[in-house]
C-alpha atoms as a PDB file:
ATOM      1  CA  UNK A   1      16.018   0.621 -15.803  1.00  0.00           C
ATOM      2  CA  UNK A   2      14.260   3.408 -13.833  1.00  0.00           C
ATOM      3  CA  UNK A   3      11.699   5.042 -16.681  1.00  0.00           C
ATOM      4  CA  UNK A   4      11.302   9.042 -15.725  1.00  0.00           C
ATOM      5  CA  UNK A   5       7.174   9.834 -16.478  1.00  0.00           C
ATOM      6  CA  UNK A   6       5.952  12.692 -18.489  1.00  0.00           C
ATOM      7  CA  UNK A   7       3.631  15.473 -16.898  1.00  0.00           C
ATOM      8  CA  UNK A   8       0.963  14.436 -19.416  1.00  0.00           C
ATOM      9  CA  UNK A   9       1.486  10.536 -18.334  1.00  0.00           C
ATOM     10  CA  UNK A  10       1.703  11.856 -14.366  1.00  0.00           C
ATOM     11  CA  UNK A  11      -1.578  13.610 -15.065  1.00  0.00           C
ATOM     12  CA  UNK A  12      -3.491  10.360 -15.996  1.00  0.00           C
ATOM     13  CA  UNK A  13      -1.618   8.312 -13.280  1.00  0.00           C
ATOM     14  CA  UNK A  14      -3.163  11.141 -11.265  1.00  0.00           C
ATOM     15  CA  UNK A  15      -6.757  10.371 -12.412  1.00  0.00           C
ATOM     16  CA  UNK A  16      -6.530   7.116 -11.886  1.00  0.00           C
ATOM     17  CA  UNK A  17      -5.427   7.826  -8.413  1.00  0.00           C
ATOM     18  CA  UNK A  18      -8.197   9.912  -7.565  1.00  0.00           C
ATOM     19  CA  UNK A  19     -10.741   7.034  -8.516  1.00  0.00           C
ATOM     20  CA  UNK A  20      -8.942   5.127  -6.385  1.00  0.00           C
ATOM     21  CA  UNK A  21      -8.791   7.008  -3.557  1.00  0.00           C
ATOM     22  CA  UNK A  22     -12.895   7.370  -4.012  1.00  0.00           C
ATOM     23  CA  UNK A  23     -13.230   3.766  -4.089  1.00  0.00           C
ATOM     24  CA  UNK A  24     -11.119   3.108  -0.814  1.00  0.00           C
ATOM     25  CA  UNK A  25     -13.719   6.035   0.842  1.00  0.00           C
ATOM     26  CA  UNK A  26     -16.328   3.829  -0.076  1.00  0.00           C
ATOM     27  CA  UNK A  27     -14.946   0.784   1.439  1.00  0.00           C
ATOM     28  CA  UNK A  28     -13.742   2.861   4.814  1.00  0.00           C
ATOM     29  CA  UNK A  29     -17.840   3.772   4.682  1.00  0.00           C
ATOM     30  CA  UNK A  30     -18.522  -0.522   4.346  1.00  0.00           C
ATOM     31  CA  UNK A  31     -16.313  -2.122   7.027  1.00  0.00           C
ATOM     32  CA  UNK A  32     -18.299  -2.830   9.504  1.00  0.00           C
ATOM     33  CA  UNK A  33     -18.434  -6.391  11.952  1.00  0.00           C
ATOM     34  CA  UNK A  34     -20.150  -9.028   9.620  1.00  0.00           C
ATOM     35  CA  UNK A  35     -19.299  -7.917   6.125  1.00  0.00           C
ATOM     36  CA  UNK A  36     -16.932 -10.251   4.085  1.00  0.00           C
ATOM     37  CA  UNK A  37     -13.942  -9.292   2.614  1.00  0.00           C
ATOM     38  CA  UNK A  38     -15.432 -11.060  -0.496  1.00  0.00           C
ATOM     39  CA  UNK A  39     -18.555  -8.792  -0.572  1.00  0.00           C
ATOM     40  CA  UNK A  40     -15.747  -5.749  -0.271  1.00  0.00           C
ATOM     41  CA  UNK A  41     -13.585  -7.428  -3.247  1.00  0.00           C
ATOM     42  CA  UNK A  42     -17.307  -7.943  -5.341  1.00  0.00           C
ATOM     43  CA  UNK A  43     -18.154  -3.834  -4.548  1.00  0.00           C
ATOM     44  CA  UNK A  44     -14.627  -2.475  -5.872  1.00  0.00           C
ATOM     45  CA  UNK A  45     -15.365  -4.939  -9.220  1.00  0.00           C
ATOM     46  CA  UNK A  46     -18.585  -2.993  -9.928  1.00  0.00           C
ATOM     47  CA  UNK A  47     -17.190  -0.145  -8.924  1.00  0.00           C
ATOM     48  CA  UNK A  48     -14.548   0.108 -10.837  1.00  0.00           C
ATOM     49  CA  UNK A  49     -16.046  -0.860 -14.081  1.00  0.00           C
ATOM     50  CA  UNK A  50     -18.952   1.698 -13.470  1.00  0.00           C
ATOM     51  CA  UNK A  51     -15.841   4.485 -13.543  1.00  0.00           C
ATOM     52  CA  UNK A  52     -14.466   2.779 -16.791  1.00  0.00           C
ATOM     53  CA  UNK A  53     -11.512   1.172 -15.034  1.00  0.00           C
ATOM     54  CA  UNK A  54     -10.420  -2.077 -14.085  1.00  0.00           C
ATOM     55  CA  UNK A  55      -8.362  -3.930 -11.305  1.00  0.00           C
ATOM     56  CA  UNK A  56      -5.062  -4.118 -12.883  1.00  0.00           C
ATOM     57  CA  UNK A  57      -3.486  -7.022  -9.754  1.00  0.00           C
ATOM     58  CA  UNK A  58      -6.539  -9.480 -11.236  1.00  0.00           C
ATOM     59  CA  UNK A  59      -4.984 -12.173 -13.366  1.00  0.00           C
ATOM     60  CA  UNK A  60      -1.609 -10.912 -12.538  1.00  0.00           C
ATOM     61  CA  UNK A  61       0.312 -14.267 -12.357  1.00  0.00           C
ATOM     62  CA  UNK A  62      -2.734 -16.079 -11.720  1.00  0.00           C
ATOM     63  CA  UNK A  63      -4.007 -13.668  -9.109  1.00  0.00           C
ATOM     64  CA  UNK A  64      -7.699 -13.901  -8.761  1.00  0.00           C
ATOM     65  CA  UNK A  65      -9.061 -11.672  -7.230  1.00  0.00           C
ATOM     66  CA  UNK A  66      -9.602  -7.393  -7.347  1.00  0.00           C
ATOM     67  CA  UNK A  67      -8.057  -6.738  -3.909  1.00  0.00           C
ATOM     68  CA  UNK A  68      -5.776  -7.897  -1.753  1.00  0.00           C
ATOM     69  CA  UNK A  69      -7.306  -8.113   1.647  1.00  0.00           C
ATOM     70  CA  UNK A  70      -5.502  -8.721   4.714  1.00  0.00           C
ATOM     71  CA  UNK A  71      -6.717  -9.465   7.790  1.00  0.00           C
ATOM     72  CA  UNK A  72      -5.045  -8.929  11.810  1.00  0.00           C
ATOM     73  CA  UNK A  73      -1.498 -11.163  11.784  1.00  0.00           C
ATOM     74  CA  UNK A  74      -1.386 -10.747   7.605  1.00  0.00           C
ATOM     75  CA  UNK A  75       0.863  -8.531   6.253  1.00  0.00           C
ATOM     76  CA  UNK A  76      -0.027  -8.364   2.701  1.00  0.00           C
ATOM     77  CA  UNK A  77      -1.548 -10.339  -0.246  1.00  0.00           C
ATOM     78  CA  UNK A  78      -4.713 -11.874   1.561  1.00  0.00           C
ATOM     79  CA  UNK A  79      -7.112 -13.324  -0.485  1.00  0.00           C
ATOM     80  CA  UNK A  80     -11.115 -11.502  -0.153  1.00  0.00           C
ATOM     81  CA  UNK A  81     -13.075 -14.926   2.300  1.00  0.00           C
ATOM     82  CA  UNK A  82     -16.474 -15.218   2.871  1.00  0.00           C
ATOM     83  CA  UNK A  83     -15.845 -15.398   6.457  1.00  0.00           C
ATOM     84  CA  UNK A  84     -17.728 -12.293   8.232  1.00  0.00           C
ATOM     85  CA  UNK A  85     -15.555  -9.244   9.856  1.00  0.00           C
ATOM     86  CA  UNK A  86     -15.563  -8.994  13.767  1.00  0.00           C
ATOM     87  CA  UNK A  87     -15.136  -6.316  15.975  1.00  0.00           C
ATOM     88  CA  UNK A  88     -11.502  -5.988  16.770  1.00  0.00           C
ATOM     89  CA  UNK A  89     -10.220  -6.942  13.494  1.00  0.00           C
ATOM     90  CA  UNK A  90      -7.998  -4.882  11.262  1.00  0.00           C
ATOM     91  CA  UNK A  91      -7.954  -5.580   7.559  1.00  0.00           C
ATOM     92  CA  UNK A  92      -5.729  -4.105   5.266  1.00  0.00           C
ATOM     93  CA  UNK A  93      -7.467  -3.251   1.694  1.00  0.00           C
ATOM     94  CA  UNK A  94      -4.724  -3.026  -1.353  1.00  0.00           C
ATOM     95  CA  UNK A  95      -5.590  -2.546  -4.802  1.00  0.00           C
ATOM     96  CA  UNK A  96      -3.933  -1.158  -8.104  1.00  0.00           C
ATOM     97  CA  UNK A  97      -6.652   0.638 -10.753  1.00  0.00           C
ATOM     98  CA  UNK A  98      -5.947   1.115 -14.201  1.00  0.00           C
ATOM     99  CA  UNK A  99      -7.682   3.664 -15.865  1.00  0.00           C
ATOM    100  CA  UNK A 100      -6.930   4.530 -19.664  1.00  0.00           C
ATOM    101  CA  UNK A 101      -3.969   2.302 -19.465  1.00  0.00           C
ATOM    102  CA  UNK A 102      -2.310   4.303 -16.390  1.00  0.00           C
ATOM    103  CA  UNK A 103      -1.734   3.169 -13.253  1.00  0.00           C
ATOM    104  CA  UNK A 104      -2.614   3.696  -9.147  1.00  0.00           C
ATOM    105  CA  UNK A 105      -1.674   1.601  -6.366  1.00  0.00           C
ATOM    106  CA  UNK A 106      -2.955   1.992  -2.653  1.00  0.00           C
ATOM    107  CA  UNK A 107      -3.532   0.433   0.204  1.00  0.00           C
ATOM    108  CA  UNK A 108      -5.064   1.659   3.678  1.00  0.00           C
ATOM    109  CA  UNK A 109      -5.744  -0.385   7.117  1.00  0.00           C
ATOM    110  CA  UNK A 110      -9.169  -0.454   8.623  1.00  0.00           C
ATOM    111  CA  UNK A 111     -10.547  -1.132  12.068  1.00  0.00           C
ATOM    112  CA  UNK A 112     -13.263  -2.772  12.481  1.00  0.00           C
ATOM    113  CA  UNK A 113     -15.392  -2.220  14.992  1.00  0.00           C
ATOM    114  CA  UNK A 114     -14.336  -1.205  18.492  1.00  0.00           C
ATOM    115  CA  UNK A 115     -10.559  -2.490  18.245  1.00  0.00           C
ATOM    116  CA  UNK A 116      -7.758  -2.743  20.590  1.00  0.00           C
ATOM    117  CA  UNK A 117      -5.323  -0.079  21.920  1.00  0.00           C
ATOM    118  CA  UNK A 118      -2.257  -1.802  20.620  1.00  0.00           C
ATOM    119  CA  UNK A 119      -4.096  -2.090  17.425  1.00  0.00           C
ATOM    120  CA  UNK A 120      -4.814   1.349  17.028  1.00  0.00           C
ATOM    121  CA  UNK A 121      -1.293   2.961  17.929  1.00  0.00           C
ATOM    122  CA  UNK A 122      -0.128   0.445  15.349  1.00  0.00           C
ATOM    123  CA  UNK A 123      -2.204   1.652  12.950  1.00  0.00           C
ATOM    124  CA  UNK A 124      -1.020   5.540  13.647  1.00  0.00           C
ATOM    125  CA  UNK A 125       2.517   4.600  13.475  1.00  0.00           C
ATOM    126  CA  UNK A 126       2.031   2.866  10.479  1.00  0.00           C
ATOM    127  CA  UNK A 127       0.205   6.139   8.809  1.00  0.00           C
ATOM    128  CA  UNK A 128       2.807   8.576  10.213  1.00  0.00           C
ATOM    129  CA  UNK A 129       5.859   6.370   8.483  1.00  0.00           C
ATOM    130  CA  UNK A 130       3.766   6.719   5.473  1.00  0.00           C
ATOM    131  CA  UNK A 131       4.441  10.512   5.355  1.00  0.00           C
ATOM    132  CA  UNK A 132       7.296  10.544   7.328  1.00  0.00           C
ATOM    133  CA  UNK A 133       8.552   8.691   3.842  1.00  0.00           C
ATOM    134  CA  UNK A 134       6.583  10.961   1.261  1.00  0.00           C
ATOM    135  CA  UNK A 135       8.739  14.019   2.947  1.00  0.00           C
ATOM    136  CA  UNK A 136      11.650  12.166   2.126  1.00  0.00           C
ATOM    137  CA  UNK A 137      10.757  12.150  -1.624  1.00  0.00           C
ATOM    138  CA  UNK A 138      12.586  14.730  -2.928  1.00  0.00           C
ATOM    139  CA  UNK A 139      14.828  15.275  -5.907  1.00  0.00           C
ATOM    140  CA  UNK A 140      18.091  14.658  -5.314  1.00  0.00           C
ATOM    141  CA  UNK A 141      17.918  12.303  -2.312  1.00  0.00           C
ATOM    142  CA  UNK A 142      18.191   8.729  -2.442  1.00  0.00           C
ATOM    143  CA  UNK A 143      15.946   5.772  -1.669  1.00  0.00           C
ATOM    144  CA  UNK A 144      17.899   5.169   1.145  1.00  0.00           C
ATOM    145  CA  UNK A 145      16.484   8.470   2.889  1.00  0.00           C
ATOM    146  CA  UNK A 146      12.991   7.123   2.365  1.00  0.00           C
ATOM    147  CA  UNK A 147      13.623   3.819   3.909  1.00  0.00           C
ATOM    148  CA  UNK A 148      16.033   5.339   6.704  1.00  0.00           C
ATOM    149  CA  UNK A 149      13.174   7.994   7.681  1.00  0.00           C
ATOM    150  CA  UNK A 150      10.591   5.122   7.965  1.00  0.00           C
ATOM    151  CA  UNK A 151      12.676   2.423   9.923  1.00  0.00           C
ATOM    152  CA  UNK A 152      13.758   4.879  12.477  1.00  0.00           C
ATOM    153  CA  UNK A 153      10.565   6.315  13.278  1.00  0.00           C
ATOM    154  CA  UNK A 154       8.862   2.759  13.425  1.00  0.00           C
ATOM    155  CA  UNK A 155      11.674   1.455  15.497  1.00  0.00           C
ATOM    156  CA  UNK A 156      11.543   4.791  17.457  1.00  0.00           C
ATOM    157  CA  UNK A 157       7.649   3.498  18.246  1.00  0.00           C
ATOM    158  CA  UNK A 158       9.001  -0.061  19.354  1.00  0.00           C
ATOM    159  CA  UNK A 159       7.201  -1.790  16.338  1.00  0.00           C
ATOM    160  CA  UNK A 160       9.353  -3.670  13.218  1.00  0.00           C
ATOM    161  CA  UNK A 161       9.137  -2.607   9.557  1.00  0.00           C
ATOM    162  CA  UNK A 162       8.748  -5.857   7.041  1.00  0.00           C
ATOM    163  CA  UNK A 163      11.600  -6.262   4.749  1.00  0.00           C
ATOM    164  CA  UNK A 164      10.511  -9.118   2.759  1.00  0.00           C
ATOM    165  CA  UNK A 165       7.927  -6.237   0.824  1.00  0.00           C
ATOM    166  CA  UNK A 166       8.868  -3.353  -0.572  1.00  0.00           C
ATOM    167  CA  UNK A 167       7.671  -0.305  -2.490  1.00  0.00           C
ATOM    168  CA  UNK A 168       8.499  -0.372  -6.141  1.00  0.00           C
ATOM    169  CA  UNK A 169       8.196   2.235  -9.445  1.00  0.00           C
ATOM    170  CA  UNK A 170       5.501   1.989 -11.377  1.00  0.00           C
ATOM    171  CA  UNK A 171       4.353   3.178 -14.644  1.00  0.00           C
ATOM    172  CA  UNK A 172       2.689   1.152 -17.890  1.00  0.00           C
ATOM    173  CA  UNK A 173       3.321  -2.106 -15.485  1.00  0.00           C
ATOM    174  CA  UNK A 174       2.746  -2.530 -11.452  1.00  0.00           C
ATOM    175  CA  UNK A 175       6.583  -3.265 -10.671  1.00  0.00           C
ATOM    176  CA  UNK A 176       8.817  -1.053 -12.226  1.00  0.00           C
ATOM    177  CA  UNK A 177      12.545  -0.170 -10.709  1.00  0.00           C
ATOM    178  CA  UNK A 178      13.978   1.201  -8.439  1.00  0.00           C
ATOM    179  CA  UNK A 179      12.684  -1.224  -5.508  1.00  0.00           C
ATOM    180  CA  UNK A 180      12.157   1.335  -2.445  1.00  0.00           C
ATOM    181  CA  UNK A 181      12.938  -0.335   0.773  1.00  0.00           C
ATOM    182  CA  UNK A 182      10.997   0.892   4.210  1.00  0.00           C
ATOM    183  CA  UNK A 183      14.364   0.631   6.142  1.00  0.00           C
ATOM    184  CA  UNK A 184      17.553   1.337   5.389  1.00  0.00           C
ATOM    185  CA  UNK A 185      21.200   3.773   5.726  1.00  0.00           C
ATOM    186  CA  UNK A 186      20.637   8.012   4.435  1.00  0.00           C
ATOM    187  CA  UNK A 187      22.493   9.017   1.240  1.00  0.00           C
ATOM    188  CA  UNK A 188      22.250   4.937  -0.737  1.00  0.00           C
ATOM    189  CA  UNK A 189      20.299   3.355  -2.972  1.00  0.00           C
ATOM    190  CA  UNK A 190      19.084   5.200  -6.411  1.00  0.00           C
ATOM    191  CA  UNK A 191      19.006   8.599  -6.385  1.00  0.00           C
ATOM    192  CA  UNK A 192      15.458  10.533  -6.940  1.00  0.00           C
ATOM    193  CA  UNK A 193      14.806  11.674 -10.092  1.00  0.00           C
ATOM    194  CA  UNK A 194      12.150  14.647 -11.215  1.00  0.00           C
ATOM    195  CA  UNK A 195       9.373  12.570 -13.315  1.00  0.00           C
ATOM    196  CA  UNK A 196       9.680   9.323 -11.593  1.00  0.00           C
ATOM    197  CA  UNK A 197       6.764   7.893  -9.811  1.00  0.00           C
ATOM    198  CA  UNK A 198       7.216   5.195  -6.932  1.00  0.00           C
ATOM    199  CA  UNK A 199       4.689   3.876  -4.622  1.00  0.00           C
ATOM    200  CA  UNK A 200       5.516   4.088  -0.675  1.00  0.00           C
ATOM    201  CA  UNK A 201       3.756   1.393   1.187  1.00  0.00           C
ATOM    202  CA  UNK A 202       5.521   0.548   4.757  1.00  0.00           C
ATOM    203  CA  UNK A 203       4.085  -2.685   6.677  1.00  0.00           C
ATOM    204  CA  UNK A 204       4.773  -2.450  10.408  1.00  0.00           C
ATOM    205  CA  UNK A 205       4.243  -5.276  12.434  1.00  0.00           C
ATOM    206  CA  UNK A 206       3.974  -5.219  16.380  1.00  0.00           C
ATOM    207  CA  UNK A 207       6.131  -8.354  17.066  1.00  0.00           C
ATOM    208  CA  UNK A 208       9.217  -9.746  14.745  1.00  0.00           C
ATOM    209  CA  UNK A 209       9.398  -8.175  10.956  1.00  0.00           C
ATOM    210  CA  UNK A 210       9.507 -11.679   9.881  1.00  0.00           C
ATOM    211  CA  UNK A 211       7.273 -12.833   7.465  1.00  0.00           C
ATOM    212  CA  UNK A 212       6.447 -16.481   6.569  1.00  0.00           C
ATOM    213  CA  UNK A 213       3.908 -18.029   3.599  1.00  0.00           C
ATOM    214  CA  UNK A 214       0.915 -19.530   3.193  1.00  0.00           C
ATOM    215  CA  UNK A 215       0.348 -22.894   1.102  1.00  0.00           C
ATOM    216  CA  UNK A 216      -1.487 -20.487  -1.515  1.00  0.00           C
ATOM    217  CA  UNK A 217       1.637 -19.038  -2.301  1.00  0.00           C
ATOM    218  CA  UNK A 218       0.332 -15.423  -1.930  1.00  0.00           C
ATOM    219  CA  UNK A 219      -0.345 -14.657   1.522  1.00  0.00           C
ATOM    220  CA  UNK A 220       2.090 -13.402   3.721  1.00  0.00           C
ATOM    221  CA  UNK A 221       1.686 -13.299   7.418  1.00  0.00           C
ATOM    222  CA  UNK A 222       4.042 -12.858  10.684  1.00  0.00           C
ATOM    223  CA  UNK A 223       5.709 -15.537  12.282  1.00  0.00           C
ATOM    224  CA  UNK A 224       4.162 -15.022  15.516  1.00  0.00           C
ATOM    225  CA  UNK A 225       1.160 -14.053  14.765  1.00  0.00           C
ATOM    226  CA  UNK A 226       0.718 -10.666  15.947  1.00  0.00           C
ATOM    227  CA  UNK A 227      -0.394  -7.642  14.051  1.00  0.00           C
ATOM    228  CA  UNK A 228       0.861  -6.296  11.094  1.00  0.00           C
ATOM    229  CA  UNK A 229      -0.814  -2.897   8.998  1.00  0.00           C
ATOM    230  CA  UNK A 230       0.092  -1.277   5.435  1.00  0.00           C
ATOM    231  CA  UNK A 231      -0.637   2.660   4.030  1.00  0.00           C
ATOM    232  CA  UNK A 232       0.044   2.739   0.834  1.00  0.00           C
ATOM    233  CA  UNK A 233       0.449   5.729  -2.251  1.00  0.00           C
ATOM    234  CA  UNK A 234       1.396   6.242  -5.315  1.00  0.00           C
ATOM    235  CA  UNK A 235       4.090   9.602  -5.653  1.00  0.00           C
ATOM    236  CA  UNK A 236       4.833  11.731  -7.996  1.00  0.00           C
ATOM    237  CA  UNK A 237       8.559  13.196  -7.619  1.00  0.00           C
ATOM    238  CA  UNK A 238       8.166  16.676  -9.037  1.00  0.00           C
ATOM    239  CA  UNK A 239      11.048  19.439  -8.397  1.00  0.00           C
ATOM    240  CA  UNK A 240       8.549  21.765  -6.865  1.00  0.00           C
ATOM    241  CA  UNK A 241       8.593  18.195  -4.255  1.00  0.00           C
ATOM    242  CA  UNK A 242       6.535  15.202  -3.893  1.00  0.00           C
ATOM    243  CA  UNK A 243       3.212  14.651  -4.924  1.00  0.00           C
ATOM    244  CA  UNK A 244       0.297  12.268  -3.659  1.00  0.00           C
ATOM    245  CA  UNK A 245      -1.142  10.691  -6.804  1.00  0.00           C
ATOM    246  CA  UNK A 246      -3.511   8.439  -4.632  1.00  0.00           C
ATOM    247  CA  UNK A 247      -5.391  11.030  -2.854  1.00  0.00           C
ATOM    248  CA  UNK A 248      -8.563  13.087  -3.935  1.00  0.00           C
END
């Protein structure tokens, strides 16, 4: 059941957003070769409880930690290490912030360091089918135009969009329906609703889009083992078109 948001409960989804989007500035200011991914995961704790909020993903089916954080061949769910950052990394932060009971979910790839060219038109490509989505977003198309607008651009760039991960509503809980594929056919799936509030999060890998596990049960990574990067926001569909919840 797809649950249509009022502006009042957009409004506070917003705020949370914004916090969000402050605390992912901070981190872009952090990353940096020999900082952990633990030390990153420890900073948005504090910070987040400083603001009032808290990180809504910790304890969520055992889940223990504030961030996911996933790093070069990972595509999403990494768990925060101890193990220091190196130049020519990219690590992908992802976290969901609930503020006042409403929710915000974003994620955004960083370099670190001086990385490689393939890395870097990677992560473009992955940004631009972010927003070549969020146009998509409209009232009155379908989910289908999202995911169609993101796979062919992607596959336009000679890169692979994950399927095994999707976007996904959200509201008083993380998941919500309708599931919003990153690939896909123009004019199917659920049709786009004023009020309803979805998060668009495309991972692009540079090899195969097929993902395998680790033994934590979490962590998904590609098969062979090249790069993968996420952008993430939260949207807002709104009949005067979409809104960015997740920005400040």
């Amino acid at each position: 059941m797809i649950s249509l948001k009022s502006e009042r409960e957009i409004n506070l989804m917003h705020e949370a957003g914004k916090l969000l989007a402050q605390c992912h500035k901070e981190i872009e200011q952090m990353i940096k070769p020999g900082i952990t991914t633990h030390q990153i995961d420890q900073f948005v704790e504090k910070f987040l409880e400083k603001h009032g909020a808290t990180p809504e993903q910790k304890g969520y089916k055992g889940y223990q930690f504030a961030t996911c954080a996933s790093l070069n061949d990972e595509i999403c769910h990494g768990f925060p290490t101890k193990t220091p950052l190196k130049s020519g990394d990219i690590v992908t932060i992802d976290m969901v912030v609930n503020l006042n009971g409403a929710l915000a979910d974003s994620a955004w790839t960083h370099k670190v360091g001086e990385i490689s060219e393939e890395a870097e038109r990677l992560m473009d490509v992955t940004y631009n089918a972010l927003y070549k989505g969020i146009e998509q977003a409209q009232v009155g198309n379908r989910t289908g135009d999202i995911g169609y607008a993101i796979q062919s651009y992607v596959e336009g760039e000679s890169f692979s969009v994950v399927r095994d991960f999707t976007g996904h509503g959200i509201g008083n809980t993380m998941h919500e329906e309708p599931t919003i594929f990153h690939y896909g056919k123009p004019g199917k799936g659920p049709r786009l609703k004023e009020g309803m509030v979805i998060t668009i999060e495309p991972m692009v890998n540079v090899g195969t889009w097929h993902s395998k596990m680790d033994k934590n049960g979490w962590t998904a990574r590609t098969t062979d083992g090249k790069l993968s990067a996420q952008y993430e926001h939260t949207i807002a569909i709104t009949k005067e078109g979409p809104v960015i919840l997740t920005e400040q």
